[in-house]
Protein backbone atom coordinates (compact mmCIF):
# COMPACT_ATOMS: atom_id res chain seq x y z
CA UNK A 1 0.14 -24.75 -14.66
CA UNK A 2 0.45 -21.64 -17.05
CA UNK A 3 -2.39 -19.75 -19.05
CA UNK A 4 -2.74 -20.56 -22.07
CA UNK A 5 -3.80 -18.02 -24.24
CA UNK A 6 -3.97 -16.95 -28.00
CA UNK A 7 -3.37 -13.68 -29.49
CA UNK A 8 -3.17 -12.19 -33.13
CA UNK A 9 -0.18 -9.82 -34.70
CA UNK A 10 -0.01 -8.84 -38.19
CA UNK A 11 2.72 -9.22 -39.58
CA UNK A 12 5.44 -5.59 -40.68
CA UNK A 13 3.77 -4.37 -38.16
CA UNK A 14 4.58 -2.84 -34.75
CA UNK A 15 2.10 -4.90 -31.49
CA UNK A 16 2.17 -4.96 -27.82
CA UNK A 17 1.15 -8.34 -26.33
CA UNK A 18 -0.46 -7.62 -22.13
CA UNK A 19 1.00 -10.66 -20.00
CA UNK A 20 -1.04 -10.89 -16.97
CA UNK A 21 -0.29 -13.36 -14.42
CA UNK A 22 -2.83 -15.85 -13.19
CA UNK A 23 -3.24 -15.44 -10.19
CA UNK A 24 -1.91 -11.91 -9.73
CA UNK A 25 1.42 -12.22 -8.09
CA UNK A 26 4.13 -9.93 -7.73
CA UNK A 27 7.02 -9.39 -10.11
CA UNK A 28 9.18 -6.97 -8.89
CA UNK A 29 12.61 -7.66 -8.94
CA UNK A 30 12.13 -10.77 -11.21
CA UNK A 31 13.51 -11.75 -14.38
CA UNK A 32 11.32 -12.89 -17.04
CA UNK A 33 11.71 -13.73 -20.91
CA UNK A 34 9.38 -13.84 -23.71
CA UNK A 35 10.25 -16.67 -26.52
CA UNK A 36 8.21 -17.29 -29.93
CA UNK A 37 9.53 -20.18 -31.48
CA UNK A 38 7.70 -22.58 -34.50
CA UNK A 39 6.24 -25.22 -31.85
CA UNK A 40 6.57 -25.99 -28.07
CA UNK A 41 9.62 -27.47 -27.22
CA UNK A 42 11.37 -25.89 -30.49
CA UNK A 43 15.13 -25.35 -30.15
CA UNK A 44 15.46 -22.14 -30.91
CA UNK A 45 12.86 -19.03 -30.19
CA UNK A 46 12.01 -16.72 -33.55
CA UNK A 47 11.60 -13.51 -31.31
CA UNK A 48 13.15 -13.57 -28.06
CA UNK A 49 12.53 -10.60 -25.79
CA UNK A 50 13.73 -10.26 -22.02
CA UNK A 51 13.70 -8.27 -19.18
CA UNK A 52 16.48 -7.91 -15.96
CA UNK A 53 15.72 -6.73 -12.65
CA UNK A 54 16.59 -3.26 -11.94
CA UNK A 55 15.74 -2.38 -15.39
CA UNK A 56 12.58 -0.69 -16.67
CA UNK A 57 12.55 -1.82 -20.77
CA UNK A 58 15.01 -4.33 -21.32
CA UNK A 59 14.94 -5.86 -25.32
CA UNK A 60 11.41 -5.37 -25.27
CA UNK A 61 9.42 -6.27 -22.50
CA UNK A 62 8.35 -3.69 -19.62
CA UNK A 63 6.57 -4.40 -16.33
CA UNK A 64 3.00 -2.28 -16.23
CA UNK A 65 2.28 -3.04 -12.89
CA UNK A 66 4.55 -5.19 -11.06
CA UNK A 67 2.34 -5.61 -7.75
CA UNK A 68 -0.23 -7.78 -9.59
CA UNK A 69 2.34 -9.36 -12.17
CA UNK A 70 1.16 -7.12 -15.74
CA UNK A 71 4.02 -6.59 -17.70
CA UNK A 72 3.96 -5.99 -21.71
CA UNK A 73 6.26 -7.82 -24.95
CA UNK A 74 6.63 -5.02 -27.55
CA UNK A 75 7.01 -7.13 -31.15
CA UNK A 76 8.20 -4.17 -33.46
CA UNK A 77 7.88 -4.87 -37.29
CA UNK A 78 11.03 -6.08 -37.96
CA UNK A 79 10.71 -9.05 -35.37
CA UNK A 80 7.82 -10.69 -37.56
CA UNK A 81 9.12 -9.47 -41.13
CA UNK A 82 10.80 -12.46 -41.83
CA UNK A 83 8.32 -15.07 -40.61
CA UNK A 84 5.86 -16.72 -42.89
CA UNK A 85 2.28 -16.19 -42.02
CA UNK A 86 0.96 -18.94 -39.63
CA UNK A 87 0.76 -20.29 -35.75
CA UNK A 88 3.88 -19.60 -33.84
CA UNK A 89 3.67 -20.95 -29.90
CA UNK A 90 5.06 -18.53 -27.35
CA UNK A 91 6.29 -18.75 -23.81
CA UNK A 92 6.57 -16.14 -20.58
CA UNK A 93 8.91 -17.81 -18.47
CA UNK A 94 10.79 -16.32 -15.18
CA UNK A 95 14.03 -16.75 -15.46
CA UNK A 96 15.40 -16.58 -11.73
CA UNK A 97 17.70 -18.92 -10.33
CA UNK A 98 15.34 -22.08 -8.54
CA UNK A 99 12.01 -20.46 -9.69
CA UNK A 100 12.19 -21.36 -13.71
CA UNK A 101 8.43 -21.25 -14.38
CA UNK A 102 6.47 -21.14 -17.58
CA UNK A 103 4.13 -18.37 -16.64
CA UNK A 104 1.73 -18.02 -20.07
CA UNK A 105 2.09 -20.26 -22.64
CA UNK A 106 -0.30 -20.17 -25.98
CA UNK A 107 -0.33 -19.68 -29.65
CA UNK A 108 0.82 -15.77 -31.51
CA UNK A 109 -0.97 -15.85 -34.80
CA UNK A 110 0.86 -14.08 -37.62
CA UNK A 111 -1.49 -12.68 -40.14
CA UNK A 112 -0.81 -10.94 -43.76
């Protein structure tokens, strides 16, 4: 079951969100994609940020400490400029091939 978690961001404004897995597991070698969309189950995400294996920042999202699953979701200013203030649910899924898992799910609120 993921952790659900909440977590504030102005908006026009540059924020780093933590992910931190629960429990700590590994995530070396994984791929893994962040997704902000208007409600769970939304079609499309708002901000979607990913990251590849092999590669250290890929579209925003970098792993701190891969041996105890930490990795980070930079939201820069212009990813947020065009939403209206408000709850947006968000998702940290891994994206590998037979292990699709919602890691963290929860609720980014955007404020003025």
């Amino acid at each position: 079951m993921p952790i659900q978690v909440q977590a504030p961001l102005v908006r026009m404004e540059d924020g780093l969100l933590v992910v931190q897995l629960t429990p700590a597991v590994p995530i070396g070698g994984q791929n893994w994609q962040f997704e902000l969309m208007n409600r769970f189950g939304g079609v499309s995400g708002r901000i979607v940020k990913n990251m590849a294996s092999g590669f250290l920042v890929s579209s925003g999202m970098n792993i701190t400490n891969s041996g105890i699953g930490i990795m980070t979701v930079q939201v820069n200013s212009q990813d947020t400029s065009g939403l209206p203030y408000g709850n947006y649910a968000f998702a940290v899924t891994r994206l590998d091939s037979g292990n699709r898992t919602a890691a963290t799910e929860g609720f980014l609120l955007i404020l003025p």
